[in-house]
Protein backbone atom coordinates (compact mmCIF):
# COMPACT_ATOMS: atom_id res chain seq x y z
CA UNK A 1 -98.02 117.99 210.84
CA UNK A 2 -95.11 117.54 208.40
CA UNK A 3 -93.55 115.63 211.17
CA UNK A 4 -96.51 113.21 211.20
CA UNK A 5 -96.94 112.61 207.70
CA UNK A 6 -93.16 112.12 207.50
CA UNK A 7 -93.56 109.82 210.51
CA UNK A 8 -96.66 107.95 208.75
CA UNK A 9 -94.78 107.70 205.69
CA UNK A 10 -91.92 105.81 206.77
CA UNK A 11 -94.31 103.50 209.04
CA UNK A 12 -95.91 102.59 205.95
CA UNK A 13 -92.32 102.51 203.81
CA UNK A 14 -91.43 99.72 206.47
CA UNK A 15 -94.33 97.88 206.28
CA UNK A 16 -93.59 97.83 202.68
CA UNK A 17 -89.84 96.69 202.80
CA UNK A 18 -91.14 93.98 205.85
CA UNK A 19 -94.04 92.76 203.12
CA UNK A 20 -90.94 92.86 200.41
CA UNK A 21 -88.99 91.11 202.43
CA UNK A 22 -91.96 87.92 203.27
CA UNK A 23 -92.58 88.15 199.97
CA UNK A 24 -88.83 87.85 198.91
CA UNK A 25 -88.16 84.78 201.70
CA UNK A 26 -91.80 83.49 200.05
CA UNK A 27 -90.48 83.06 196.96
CA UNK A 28 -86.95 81.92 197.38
CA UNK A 29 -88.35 79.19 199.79
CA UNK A 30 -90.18 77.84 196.68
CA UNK A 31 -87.61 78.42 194.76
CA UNK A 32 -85.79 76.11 196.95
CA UNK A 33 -88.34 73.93 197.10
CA UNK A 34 -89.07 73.30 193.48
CA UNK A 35 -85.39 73.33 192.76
CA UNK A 36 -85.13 70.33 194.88
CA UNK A 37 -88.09 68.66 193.32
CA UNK A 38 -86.32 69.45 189.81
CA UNK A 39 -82.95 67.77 190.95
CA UNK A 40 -84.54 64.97 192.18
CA UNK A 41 -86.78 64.32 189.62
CA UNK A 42 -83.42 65.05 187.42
CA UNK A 43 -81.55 62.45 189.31
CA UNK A 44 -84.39 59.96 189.44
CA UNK A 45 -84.22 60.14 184.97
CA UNK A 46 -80.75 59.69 185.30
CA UNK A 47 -80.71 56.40 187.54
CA UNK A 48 -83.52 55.30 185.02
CA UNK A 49 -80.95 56.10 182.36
CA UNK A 50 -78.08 53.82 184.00
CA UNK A 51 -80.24 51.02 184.41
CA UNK A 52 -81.69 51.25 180.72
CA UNK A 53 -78.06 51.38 179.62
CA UNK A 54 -77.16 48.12 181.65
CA UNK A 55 -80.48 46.71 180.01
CA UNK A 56 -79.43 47.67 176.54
CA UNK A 57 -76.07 46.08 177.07
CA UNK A 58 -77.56 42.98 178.82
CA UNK A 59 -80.40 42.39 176.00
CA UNK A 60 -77.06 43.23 173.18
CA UNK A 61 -75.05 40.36 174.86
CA UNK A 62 -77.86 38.08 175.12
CA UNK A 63 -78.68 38.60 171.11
CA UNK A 64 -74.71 38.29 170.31
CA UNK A 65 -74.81 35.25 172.27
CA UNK A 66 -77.94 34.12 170.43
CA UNK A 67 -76.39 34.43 167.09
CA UNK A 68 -73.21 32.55 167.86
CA UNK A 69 -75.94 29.51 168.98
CA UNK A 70 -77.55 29.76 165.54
CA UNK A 71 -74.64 29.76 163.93
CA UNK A 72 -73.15 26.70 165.41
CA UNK A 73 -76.46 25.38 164.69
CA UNK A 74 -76.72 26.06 161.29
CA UNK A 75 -72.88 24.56 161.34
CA UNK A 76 -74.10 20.97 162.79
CA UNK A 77 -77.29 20.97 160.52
CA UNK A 78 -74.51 21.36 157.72
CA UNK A 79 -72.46 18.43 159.01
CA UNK A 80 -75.93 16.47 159.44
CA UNK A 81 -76.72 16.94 155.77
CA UNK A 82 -73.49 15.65 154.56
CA UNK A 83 -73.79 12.76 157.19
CA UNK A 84 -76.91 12.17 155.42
CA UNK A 85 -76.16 12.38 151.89
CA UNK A 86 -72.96 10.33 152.67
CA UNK A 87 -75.77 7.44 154.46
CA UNK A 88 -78.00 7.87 150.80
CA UNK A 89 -74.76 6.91 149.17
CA UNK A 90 -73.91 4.17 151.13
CA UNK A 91 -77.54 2.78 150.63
CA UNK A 92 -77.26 3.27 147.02
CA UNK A 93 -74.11 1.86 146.84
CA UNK A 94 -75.33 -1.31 148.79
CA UNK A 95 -78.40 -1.54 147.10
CA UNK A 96 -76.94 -1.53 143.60
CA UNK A 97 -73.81 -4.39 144.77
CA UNK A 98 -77.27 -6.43 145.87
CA UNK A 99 -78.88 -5.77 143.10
CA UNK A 100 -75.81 -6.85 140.79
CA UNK A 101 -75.00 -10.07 143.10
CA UNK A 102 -78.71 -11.20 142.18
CA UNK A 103 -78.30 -11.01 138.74
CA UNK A 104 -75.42 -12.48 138.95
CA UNK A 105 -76.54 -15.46 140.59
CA UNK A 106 -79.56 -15.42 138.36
CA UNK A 107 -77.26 -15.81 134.88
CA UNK A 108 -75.10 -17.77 136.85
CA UNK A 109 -77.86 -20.25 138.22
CA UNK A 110 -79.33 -20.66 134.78
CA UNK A 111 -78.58 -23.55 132.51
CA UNK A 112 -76.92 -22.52 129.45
């Protein structure tokens, strides 16, 4: 009877270790399995990375290039407001040699 028990005992100690064991391959497959789902979501952020870096360097050339346009703008306006003042001086120039010719010929024209 010994013999039996001993017998059932280690029936039931190797259904144990065979349920372990399932159990065991159970949990390392999805172990696996959501390890792989990490390192792809993992490498998925880190492609999303290199392409926000080549954005960020894109968008910081574009604004670098932007401010060397304003600032040759801002350069021509500068020239175009001396051209400017320099065409008001002319004009006043011109209009006072007119305006001295006339009264010129006026006291010149008049019988003394």
């Amino acid at each position: 009877m010994d013999n039996l028990i001993l017998a059932e005992l280690k029936e039931i100690k190797e259904e144990l270790n065979k349920l372990k064991e399932h159990q065991l391959r159970k949990y390392f497959y999805e172990l696996r399995e959501n390890t792989d789902a990490w390192v792809r979501q993992i490498n998925g952020d880190v492609s999303d990375l290199y392409e926000l870096s080549s954005l960020v360097n894109e968008n910081s050339s574009n604004i670098q290039h932007n401010y060397e346009l304003i600032y040759e703008m801002k350069d021509q306006i500068e020239g175009l407001k001396q051209e400017i003042n320099t065409l008001k001086l002319i004009q006043i120039i011109s209009l006072k040699q007119k305006s001295q010719e006339r009264e010129q010929t006026q006291t010149h024209g008049q019988p003394k």
